[in-house]
PDB file of N, CA and C in Angstrom:
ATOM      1  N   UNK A   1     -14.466  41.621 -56.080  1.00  0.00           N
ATOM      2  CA  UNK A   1     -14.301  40.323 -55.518  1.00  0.00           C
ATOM      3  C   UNK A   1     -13.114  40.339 -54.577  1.00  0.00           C
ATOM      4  N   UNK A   2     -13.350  40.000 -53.119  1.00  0.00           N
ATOM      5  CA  UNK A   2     -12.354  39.946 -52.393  1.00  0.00           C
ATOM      6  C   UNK A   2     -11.628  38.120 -52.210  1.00  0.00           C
ATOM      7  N   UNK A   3     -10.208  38.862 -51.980  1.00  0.00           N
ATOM      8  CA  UNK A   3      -9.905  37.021 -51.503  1.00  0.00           C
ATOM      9  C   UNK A   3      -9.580  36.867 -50.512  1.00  0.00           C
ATOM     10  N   UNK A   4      -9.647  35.781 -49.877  1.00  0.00           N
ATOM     11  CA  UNK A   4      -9.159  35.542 -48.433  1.00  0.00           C
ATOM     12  C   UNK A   4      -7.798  35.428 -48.338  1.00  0.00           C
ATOM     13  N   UNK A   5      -7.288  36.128 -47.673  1.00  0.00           N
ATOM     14  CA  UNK A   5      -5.804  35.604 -47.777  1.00  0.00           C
ATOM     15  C   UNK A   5      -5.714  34.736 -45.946  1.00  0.00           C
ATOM     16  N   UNK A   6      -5.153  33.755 -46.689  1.00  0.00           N
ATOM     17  CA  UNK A   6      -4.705  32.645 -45.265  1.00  0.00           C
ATOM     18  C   UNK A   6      -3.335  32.727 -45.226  1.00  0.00           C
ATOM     19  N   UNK A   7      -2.651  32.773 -44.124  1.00  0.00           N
ATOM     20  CA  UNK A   7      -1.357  32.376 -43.464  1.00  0.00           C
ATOM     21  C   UNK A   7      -1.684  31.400 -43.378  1.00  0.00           C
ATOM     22  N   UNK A   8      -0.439  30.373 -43.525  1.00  0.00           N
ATOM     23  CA  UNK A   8      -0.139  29.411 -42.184  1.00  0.00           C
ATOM     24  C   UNK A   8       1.121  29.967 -41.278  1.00  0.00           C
ATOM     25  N   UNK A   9       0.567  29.813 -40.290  1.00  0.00           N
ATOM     26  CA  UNK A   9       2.044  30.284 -39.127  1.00  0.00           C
ATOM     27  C   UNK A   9       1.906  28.771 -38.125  1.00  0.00           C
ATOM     28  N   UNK A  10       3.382  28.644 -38.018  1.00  0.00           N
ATOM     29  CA  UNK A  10       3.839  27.785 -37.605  1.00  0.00           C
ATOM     30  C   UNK A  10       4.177  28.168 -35.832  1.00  0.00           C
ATOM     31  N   UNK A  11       3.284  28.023 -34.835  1.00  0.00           N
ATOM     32  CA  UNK A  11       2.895  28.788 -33.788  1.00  0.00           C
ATOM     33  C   UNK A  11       3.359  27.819 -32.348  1.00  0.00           C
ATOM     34  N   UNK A  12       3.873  27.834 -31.695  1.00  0.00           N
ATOM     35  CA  UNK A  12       4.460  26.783 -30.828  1.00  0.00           C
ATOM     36  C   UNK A  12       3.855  27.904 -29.259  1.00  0.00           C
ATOM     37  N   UNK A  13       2.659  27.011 -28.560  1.00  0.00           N
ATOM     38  CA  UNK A  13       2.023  27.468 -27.756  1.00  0.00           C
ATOM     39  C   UNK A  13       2.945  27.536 -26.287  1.00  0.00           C
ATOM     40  N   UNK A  14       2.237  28.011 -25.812  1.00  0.00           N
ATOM     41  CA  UNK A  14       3.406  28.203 -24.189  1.00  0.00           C
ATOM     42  C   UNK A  14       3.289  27.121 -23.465  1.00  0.00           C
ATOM     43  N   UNK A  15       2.208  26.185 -23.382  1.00  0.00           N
ATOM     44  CA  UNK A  15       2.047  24.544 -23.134  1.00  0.00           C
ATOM     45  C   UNK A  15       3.290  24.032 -23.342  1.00  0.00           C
ATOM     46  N   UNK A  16       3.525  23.787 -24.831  1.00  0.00           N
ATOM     47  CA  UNK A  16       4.737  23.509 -25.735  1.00  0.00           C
ATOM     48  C   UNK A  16       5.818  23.636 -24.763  1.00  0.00           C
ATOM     49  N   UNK A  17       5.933  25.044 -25.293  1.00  0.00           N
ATOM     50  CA  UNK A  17       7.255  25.253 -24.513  1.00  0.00           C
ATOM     51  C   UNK A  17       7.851  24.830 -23.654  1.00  0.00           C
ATOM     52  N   UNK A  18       7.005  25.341 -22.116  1.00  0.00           N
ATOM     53  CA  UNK A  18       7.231  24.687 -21.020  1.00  0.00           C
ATOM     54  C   UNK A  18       7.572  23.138 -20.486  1.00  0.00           C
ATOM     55  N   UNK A  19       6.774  22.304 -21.816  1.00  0.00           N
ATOM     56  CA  UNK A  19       6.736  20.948 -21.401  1.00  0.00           C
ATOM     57  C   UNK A  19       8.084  20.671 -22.005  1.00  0.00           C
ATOM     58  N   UNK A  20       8.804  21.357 -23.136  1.00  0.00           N
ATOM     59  CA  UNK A  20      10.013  21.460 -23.621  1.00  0.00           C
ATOM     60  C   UNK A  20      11.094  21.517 -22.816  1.00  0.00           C
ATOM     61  N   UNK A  21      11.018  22.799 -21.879  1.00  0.00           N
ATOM     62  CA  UNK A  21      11.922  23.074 -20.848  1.00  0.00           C
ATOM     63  C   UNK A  21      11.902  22.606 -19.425  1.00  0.00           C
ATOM     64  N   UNK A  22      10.692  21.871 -19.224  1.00  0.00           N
ATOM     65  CA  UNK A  22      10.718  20.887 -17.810  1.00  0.00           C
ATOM     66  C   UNK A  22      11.030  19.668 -18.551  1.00  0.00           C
ATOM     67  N   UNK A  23      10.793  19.093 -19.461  1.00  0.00           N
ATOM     68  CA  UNK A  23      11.295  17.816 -19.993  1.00  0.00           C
ATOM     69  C   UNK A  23      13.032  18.137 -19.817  1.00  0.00           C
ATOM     70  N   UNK A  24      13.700  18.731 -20.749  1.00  0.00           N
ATOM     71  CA  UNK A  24      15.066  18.784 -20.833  1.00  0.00           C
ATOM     72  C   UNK A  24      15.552  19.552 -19.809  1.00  0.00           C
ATOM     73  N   UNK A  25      15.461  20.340 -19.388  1.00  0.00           N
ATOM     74  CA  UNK A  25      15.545  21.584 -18.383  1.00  0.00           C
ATOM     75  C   UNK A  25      16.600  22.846 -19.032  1.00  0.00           C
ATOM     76  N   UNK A  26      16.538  24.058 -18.069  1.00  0.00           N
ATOM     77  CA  UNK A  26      17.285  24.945 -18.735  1.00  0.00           C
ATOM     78  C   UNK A  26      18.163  25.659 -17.411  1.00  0.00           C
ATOM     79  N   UNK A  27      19.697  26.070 -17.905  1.00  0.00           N
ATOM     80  CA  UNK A  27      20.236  26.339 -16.546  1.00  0.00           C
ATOM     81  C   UNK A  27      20.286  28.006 -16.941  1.00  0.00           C
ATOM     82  N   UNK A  28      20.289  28.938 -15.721  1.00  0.00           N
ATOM     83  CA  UNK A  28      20.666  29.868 -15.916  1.00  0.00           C
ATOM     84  C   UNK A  28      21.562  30.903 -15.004  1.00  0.00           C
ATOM     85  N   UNK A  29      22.414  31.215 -15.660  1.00  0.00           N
ATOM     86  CA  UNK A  29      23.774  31.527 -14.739  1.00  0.00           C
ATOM     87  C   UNK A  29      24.217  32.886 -14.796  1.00  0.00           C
ATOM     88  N   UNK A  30      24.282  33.959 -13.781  1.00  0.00           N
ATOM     89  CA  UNK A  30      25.054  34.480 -14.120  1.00  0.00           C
ATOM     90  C   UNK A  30      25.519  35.227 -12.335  1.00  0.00           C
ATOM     91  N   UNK A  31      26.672  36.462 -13.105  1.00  0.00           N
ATOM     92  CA  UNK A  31      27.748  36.991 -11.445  1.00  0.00           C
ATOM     93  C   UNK A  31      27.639  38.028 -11.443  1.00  0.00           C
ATOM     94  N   UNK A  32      27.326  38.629 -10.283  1.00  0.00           N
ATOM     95  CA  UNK A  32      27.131  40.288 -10.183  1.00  0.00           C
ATOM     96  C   UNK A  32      28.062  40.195  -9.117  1.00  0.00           C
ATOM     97  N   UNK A  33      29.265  41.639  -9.317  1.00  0.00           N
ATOM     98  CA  UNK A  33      30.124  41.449  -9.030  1.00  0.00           C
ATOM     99  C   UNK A  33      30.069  43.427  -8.399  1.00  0.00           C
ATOM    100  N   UNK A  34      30.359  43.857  -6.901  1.00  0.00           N
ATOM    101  CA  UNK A  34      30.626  44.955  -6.953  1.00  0.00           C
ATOM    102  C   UNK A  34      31.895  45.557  -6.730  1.00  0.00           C
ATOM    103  N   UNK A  35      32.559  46.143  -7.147  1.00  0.00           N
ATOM    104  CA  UNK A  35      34.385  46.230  -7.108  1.00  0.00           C
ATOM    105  C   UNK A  35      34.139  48.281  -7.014  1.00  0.00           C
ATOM    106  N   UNK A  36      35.557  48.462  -6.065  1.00  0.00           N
ATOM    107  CA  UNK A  36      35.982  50.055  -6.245  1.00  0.00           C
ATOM    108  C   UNK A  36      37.677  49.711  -5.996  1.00  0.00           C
ATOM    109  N   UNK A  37      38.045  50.378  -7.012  1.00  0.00           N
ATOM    110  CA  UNK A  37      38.831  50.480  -7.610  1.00  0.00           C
ATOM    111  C   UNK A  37      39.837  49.037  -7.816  1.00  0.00           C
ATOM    112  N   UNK A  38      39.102  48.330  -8.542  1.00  0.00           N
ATOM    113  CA  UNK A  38      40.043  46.671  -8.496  1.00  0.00           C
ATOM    114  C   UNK A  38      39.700  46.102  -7.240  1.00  0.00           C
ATOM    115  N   UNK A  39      38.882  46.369  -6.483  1.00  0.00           N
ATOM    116  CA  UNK A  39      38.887  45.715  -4.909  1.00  0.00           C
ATOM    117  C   UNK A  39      37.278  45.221  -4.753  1.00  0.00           C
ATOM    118  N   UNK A  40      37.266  43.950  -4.977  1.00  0.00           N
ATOM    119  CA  UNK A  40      36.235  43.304  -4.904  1.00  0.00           C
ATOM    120  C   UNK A  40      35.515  43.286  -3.545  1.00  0.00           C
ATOM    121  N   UNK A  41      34.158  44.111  -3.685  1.00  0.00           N
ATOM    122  CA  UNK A  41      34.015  44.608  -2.269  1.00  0.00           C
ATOM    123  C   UNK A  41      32.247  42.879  -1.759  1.00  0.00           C
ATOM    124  N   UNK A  42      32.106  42.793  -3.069  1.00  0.00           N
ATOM    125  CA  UNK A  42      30.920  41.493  -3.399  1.00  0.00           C
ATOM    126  C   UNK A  42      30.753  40.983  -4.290  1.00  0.00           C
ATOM    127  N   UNK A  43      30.717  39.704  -4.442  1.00  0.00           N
ATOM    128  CA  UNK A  43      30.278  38.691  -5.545  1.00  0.00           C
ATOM    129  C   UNK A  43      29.274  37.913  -4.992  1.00  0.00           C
ATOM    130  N   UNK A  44      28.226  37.807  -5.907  1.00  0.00           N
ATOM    131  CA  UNK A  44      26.989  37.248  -5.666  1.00  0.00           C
ATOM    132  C   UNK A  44      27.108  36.187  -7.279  1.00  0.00           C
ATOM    133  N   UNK A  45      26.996  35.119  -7.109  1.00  0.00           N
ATOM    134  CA  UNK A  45      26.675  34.008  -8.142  1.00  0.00           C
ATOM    135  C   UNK A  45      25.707  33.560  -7.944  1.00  0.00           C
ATOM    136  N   UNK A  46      24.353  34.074  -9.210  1.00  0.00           N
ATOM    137  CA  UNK A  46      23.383  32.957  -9.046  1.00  0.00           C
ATOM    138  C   UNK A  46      23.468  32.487 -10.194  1.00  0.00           C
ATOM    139  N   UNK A  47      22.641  31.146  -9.905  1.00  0.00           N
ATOM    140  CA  UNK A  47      22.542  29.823 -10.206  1.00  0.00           C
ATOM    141  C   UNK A  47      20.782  29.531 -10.517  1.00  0.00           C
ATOM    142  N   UNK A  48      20.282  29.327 -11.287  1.00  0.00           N
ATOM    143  CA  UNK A  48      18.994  28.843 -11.672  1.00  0.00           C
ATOM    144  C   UNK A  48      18.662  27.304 -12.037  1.00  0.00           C
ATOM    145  N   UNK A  49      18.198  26.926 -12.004  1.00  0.00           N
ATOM    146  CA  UNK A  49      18.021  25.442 -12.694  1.00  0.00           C
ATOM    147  C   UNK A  49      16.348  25.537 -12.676  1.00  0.00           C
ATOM    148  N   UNK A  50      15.856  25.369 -13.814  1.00  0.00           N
ATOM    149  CA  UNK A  50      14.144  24.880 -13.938  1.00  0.00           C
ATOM    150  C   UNK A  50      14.059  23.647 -14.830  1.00  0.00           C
ATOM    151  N   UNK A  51      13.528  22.243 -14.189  1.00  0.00           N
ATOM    152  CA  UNK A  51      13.590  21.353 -14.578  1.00  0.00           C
ATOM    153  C   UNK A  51      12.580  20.803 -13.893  1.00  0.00           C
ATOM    154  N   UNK A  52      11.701  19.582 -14.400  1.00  0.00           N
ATOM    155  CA  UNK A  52      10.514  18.682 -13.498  1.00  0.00           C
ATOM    156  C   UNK A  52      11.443  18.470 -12.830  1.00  0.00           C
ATOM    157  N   UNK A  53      10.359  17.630 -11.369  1.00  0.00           N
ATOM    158  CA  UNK A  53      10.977  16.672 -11.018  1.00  0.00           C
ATOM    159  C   UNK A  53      11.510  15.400 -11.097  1.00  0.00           C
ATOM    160  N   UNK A  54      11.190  14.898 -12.118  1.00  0.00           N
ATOM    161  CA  UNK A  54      11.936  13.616 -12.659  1.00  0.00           C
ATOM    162  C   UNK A  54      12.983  13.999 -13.439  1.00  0.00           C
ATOM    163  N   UNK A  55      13.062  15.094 -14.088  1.00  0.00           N
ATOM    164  CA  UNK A  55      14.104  15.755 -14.644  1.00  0.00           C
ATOM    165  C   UNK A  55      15.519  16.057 -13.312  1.00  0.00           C
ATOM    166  N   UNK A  56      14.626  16.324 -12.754  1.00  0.00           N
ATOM    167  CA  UNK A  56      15.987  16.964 -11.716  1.00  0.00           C
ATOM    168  C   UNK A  56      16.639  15.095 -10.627  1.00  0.00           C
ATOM    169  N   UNK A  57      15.540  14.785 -10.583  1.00  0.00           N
ATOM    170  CA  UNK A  57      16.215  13.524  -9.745  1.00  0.00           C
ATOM    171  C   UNK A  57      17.148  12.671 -10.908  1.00  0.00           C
ATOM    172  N   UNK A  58      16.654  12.481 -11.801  1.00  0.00           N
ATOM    173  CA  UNK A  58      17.485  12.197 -12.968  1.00  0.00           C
ATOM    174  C   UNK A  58      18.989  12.546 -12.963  1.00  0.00           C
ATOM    175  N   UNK A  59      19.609  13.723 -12.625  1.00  0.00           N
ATOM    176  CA  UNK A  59      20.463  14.545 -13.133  1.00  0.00           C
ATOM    177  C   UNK A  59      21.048  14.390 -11.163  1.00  0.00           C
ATOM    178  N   UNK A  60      20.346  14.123 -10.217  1.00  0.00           N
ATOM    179  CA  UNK A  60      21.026  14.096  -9.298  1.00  0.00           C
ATOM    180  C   UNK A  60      20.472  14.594  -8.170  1.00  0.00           C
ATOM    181  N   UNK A  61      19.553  15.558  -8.411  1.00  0.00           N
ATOM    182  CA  UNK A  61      19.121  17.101  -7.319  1.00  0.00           C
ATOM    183  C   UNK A  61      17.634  16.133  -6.648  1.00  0.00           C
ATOM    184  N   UNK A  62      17.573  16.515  -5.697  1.00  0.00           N
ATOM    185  CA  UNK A  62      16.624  15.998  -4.644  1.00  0.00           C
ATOM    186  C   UNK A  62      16.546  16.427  -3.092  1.00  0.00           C
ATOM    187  N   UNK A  63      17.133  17.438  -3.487  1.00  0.00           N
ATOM    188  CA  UNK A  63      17.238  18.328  -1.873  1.00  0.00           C
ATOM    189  C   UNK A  63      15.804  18.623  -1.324  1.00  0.00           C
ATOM    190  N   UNK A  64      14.690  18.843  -2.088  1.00  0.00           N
ATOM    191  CA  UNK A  64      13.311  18.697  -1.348  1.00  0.00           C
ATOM    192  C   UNK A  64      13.155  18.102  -0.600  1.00  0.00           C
ATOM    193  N   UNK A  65      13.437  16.790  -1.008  1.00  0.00           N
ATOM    194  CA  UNK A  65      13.091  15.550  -0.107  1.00  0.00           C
ATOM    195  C   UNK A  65      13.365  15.577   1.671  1.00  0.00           C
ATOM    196  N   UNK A  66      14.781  16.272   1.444  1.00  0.00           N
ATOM    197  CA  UNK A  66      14.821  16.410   2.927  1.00  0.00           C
ATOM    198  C   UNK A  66      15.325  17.409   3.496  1.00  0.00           C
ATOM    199  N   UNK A  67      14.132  18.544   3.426  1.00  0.00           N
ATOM    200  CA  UNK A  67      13.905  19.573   3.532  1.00  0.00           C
ATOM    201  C   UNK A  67      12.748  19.574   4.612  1.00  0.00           C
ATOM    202  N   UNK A  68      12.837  19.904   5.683  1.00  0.00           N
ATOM    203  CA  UNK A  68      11.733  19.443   6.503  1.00  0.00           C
ATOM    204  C   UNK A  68      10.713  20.516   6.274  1.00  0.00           C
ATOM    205  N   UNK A  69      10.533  21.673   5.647  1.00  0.00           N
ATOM    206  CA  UNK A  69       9.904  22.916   5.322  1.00  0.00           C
ATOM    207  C   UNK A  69       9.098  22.293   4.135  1.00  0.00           C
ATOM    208  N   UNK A  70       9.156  21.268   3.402  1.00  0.00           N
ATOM    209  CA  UNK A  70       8.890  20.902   2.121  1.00  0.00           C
ATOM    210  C   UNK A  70       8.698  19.283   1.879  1.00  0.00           C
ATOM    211  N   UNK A  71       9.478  18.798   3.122  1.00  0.00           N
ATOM    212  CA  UNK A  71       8.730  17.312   2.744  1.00  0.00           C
ATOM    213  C   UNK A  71       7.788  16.936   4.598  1.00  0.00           C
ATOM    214  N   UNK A  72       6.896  16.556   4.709  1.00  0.00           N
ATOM    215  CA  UNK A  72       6.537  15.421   5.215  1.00  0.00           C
ATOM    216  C   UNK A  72       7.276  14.536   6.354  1.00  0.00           C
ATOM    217  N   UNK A  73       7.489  13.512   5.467  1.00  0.00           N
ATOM    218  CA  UNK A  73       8.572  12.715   5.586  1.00  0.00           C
ATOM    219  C   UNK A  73       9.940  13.282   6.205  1.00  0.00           C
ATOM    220  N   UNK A  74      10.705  13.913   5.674  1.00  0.00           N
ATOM    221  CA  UNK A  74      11.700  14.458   6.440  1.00  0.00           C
ATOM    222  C   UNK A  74      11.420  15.090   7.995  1.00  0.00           C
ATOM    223  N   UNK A  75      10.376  16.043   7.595  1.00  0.00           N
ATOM    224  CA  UNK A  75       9.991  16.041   9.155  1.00  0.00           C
ATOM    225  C   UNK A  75       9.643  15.558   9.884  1.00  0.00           C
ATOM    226  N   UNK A  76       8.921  14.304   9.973  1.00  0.00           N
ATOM    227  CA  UNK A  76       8.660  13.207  10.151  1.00  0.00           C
ATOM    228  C   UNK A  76       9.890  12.317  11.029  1.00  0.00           C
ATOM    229  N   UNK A  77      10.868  12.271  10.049  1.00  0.00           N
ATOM    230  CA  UNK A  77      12.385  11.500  10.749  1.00  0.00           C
ATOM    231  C   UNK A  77      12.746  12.497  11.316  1.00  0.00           C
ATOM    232  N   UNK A  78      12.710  13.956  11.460  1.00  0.00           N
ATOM    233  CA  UNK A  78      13.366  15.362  12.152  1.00  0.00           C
ATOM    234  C   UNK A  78      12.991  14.673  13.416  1.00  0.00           C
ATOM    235  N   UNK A  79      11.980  14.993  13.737  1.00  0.00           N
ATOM    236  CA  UNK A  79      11.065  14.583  14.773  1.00  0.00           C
ATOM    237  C   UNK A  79      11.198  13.027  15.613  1.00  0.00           C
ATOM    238  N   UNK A  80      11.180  12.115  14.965  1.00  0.00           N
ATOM    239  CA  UNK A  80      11.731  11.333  15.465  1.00  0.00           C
ATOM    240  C   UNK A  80      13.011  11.084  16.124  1.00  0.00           C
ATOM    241  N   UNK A  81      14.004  11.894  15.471  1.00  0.00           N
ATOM    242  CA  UNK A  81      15.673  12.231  15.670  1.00  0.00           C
ATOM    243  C   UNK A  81      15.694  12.836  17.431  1.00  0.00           C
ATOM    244  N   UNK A  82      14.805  13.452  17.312  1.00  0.00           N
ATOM    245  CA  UNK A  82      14.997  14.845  18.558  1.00  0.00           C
ATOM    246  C   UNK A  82      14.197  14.234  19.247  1.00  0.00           C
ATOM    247  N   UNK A  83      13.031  13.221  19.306  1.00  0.00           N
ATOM    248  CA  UNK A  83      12.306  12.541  20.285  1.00  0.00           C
ATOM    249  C   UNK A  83      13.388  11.301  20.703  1.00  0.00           C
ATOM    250  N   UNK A  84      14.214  10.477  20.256  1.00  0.00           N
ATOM    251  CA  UNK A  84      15.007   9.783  20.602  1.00  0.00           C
ATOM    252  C   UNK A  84      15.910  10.433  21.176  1.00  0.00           C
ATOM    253  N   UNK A  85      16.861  11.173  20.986  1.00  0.00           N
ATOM    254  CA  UNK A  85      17.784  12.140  21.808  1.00  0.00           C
ATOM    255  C   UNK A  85      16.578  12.268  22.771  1.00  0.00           C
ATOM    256  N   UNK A  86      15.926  12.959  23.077  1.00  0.00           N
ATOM    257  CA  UNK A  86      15.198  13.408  24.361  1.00  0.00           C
ATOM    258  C   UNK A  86      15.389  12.196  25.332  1.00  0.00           C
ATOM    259  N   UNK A  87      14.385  11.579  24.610  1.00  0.00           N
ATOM    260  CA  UNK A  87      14.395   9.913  25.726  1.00  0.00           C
ATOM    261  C   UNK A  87      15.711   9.842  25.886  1.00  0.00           C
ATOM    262  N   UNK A  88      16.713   9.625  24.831  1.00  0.00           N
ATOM    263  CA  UNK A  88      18.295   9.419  25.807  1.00  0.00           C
ATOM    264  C   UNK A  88      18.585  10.094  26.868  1.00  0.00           C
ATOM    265  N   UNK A  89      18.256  11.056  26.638  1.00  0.00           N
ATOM    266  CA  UNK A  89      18.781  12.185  28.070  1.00  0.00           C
ATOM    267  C   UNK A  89      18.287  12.013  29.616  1.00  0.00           C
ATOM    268  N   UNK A  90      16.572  12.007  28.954  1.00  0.00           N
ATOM    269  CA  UNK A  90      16.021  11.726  30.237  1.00  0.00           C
ATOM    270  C   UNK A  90      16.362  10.335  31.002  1.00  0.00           C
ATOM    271  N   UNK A  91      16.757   9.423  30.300  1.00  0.00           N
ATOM    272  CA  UNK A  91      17.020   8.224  30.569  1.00  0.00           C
ATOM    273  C   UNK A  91      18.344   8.243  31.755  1.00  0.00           C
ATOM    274  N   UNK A  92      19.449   9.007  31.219  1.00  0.00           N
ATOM    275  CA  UNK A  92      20.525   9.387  31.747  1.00  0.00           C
ATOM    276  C   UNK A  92      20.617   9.738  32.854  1.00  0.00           C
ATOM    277  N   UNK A  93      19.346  10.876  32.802  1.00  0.00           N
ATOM    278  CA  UNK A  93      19.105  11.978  34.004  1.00  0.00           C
ATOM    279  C   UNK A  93      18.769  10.720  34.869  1.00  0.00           C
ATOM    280  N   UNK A  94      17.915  10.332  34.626  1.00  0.00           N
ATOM    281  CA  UNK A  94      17.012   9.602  35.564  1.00  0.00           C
ATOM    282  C   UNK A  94      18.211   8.528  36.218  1.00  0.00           C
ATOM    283  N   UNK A  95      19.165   7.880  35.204  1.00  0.00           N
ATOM    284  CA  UNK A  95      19.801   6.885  36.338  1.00  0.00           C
ATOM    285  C   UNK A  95      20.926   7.639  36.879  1.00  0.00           C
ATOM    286  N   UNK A  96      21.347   9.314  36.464  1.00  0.00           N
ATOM    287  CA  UNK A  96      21.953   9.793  37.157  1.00  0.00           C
ATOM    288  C   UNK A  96      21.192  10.020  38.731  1.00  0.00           C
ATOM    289  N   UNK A  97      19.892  10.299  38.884  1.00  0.00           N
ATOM    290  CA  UNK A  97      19.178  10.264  40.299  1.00  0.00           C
ATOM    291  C   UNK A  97      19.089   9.625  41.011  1.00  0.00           C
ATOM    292  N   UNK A  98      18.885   7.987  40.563  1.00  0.00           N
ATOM    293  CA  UNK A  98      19.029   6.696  41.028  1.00  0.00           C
ATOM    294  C   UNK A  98      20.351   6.605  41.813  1.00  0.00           C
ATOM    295  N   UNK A  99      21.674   6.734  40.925  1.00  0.00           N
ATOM    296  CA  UNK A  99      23.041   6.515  41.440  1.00  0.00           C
ATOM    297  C   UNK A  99      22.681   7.871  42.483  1.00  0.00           C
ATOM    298  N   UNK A 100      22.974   9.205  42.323  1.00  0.00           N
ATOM    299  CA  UNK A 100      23.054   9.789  43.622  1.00  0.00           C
ATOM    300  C   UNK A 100      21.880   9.216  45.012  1.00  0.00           C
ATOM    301  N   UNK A 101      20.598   9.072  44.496  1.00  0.00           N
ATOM    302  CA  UNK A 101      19.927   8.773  45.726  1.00  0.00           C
ATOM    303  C   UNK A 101      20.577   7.478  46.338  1.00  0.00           C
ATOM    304  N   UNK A 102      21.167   6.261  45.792  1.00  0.00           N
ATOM    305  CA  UNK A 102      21.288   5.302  46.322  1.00  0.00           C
ATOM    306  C   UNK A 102      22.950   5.552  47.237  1.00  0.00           C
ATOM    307  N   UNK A 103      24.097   6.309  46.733  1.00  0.00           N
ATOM    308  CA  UNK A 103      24.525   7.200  47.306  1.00  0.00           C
ATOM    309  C   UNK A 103      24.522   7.685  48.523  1.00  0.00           C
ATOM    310  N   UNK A 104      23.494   8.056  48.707  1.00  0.00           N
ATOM    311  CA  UNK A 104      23.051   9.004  49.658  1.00  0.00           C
ATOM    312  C   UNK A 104      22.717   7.927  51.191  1.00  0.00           C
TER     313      UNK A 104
END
């Protein structure tokens, strides 16, 4: 007669997890540093942060937004920025031509 043997394991899926660590977020830090003889020749500090985005606007971070590579919108006002400057200029030019032709 055989018996079944059952575990229970207490199993926390990678779903889980993740929704764990974009809910709260997790930072990760560290410095690579290259030196000859005491003489710091490079330091490189990285910096990680993985967090949602409501997590991260929460806490402050929202640099996407106006990122013109990544939002829309930002490029959007980019574009508008540099089409207004334009028209200023030409505007300029143009009554700079006016004043010399009348000048003339």
């Amino acid at each position: 007669m055989s018996e079944a043997i059952s575990h229970s394991v207490n199993s926390t899926g990678l779903a889980d997890i993740l929704e764990r660590v974009l809910d709260k977020g997790i930072v990760i830090a560290g410095d690579i540093k290259i030196q000859i003889a005491d003489i710091d020749l490079l330091t490189i500090k990285i910096r990680l942060l993985i967090a949602s985005v409501d997590k991260a606007k929460e806490i402050g971070i929202n640099w996407w937004e106006d990122d013109t590579y990544l939002s829309t919108k930002a490029r959007e006002t980019e574009l508008k920025q540099q089409n207004d400057r334009l028209l200023e200029r030409l505007e300029k030019l143009e009554a700079s031509a006016v004043n010399s032709d009348s000048t003339n």
